[in-house]
C-alpha atoms as a PDB file:
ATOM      1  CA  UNK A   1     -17.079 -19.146   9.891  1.00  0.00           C
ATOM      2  CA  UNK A   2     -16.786 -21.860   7.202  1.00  0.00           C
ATOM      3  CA  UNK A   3     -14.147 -22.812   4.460  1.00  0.00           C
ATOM      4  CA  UNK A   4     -14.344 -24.270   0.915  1.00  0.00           C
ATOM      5  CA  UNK A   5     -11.573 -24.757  -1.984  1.00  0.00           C
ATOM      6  CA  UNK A   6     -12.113 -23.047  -4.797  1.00  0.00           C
ATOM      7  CA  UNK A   7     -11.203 -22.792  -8.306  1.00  0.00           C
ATOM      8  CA  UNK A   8     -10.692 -19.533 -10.851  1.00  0.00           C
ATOM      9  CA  UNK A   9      -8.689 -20.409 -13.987  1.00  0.00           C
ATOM     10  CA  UNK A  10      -9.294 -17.117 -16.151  1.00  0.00           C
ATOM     11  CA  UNK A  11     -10.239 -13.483 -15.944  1.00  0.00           C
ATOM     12  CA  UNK A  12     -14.049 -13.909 -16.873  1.00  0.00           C
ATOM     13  CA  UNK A  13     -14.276 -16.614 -14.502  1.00  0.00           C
ATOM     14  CA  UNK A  14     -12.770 -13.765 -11.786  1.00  0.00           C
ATOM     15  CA  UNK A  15     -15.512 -11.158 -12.537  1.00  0.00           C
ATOM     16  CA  UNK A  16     -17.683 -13.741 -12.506  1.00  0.00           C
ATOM     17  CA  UNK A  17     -16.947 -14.653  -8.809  1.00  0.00           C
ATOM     18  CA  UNK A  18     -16.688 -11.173  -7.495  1.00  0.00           C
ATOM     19  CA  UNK A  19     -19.689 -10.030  -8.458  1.00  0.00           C
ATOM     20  CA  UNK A  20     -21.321 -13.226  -7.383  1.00  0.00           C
ATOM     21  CA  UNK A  21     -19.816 -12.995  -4.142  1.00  0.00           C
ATOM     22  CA  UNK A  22     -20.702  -8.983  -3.851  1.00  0.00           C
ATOM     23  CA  UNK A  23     -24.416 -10.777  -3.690  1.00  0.00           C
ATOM     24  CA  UNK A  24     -23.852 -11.623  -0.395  1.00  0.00           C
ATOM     25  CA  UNK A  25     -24.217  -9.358   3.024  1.00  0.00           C
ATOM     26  CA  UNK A  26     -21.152 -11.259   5.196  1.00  0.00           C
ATOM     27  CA  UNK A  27     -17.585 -10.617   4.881  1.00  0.00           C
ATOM     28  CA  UNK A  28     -15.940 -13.298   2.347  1.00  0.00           C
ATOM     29  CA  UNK A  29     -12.442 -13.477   2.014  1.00  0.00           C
ATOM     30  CA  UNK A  30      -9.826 -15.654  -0.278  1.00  0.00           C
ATOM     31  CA  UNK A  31      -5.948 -16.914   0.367  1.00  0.00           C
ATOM     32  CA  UNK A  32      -3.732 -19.369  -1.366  1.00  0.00           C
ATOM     33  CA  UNK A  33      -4.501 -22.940  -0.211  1.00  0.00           C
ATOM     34  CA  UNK A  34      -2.165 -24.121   2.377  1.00  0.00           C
ATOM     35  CA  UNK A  35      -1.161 -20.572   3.125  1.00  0.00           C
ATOM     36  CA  UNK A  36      -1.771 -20.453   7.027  1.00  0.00           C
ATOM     37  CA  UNK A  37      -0.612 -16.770   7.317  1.00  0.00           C
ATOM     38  CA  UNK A  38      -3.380 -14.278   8.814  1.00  0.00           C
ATOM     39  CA  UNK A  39      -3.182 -12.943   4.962  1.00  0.00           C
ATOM     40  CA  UNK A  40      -6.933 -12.913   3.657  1.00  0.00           C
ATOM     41  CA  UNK A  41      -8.192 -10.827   0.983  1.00  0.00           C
ATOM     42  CA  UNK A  42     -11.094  -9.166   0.007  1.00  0.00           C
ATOM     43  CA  UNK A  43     -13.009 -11.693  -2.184  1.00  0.00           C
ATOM     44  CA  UNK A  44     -15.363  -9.208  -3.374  1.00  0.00           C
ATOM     45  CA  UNK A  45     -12.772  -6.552  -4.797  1.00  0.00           C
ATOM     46  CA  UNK A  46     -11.580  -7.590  -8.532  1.00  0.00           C
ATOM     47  CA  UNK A  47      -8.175  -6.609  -7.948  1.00  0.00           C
ATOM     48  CA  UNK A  48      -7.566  -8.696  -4.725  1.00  0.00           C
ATOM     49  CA  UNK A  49      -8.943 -11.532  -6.307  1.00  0.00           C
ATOM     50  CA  UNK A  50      -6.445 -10.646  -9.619  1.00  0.00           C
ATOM     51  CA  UNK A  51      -3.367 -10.479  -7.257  1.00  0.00           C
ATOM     52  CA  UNK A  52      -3.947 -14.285  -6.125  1.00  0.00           C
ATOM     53  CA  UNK A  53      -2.363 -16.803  -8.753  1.00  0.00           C
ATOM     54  CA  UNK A  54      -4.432 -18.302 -11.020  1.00  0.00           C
ATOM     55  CA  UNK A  55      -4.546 -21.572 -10.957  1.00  0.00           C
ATOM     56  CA  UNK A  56      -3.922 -22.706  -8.050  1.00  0.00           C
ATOM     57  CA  UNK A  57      -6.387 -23.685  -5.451  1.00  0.00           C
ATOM     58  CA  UNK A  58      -7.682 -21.085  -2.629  1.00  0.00           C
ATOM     59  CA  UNK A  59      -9.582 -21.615   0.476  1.00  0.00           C
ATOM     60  CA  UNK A  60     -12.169 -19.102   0.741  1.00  0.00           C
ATOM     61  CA  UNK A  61     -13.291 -18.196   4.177  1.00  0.00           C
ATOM     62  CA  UNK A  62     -16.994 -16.835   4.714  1.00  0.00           C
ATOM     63  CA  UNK A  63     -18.119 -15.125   7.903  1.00  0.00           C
ATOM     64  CA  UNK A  64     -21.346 -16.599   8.273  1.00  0.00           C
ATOM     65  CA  UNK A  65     -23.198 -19.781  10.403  1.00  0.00           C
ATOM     66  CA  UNK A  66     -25.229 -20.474   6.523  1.00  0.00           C
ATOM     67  CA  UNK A  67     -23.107 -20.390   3.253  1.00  0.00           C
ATOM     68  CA  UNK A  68     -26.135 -23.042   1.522  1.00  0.00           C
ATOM     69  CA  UNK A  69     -26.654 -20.485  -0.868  1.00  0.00           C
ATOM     70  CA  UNK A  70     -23.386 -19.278  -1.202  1.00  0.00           C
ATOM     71  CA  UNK A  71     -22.329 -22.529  -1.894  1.00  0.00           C
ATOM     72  CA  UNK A  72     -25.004 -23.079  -4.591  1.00  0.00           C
ATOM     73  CA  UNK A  73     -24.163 -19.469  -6.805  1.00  0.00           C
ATOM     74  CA  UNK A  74     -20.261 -21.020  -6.286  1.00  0.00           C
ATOM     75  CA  UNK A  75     -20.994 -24.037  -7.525  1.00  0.00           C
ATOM     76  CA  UNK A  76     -19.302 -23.741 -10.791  1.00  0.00           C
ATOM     77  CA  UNK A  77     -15.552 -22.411  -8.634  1.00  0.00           C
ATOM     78  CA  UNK A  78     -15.701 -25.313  -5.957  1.00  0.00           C
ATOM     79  CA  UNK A  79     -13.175 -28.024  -5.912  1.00  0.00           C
ATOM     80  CA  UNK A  80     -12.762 -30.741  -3.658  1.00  0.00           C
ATOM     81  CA  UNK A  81     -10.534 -30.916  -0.764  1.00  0.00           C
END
């Protein structure tokens, strides 16, 4: 399991990430940054991702030993640490 910060300031930048995201066969989840609840939500359904506040920063979690090329299709939502 790995974590990156992430970025989504508008609606088209939203579907853009879900359906990137959908791409990939491992679960992928999403929650506020800082937020150290068990909370995690779905980062591949639209309306999860539309419940989270836009901008503001959120840690997305992938279920996977490899995110290489998940990291390169995010490339665009990534922010630093």
């Amino acid at each position: 399991m790995e974590e990156v910060r992430i970025s989504l300031q508008d609606v088209k930048s939203i579907e853009e990430f879900t359906k990137a995201v959908s791409e990939f066969d491992y679960s992928i989840y999403l929650r506020p940054e800082g937020d150290r609840k068990e909370t995690k939500l779905n980062a591949k359904s639209i309306l999860s991702v539309m419940s989270l506040s836009l901008y503001n920063r959120l840690e997305l979690i992938a279920h996977t030993d490899d995110m290489s090329n998940l990291l390169t299709r995010l490339k665009p939502y990534l922010t630093e640490a």
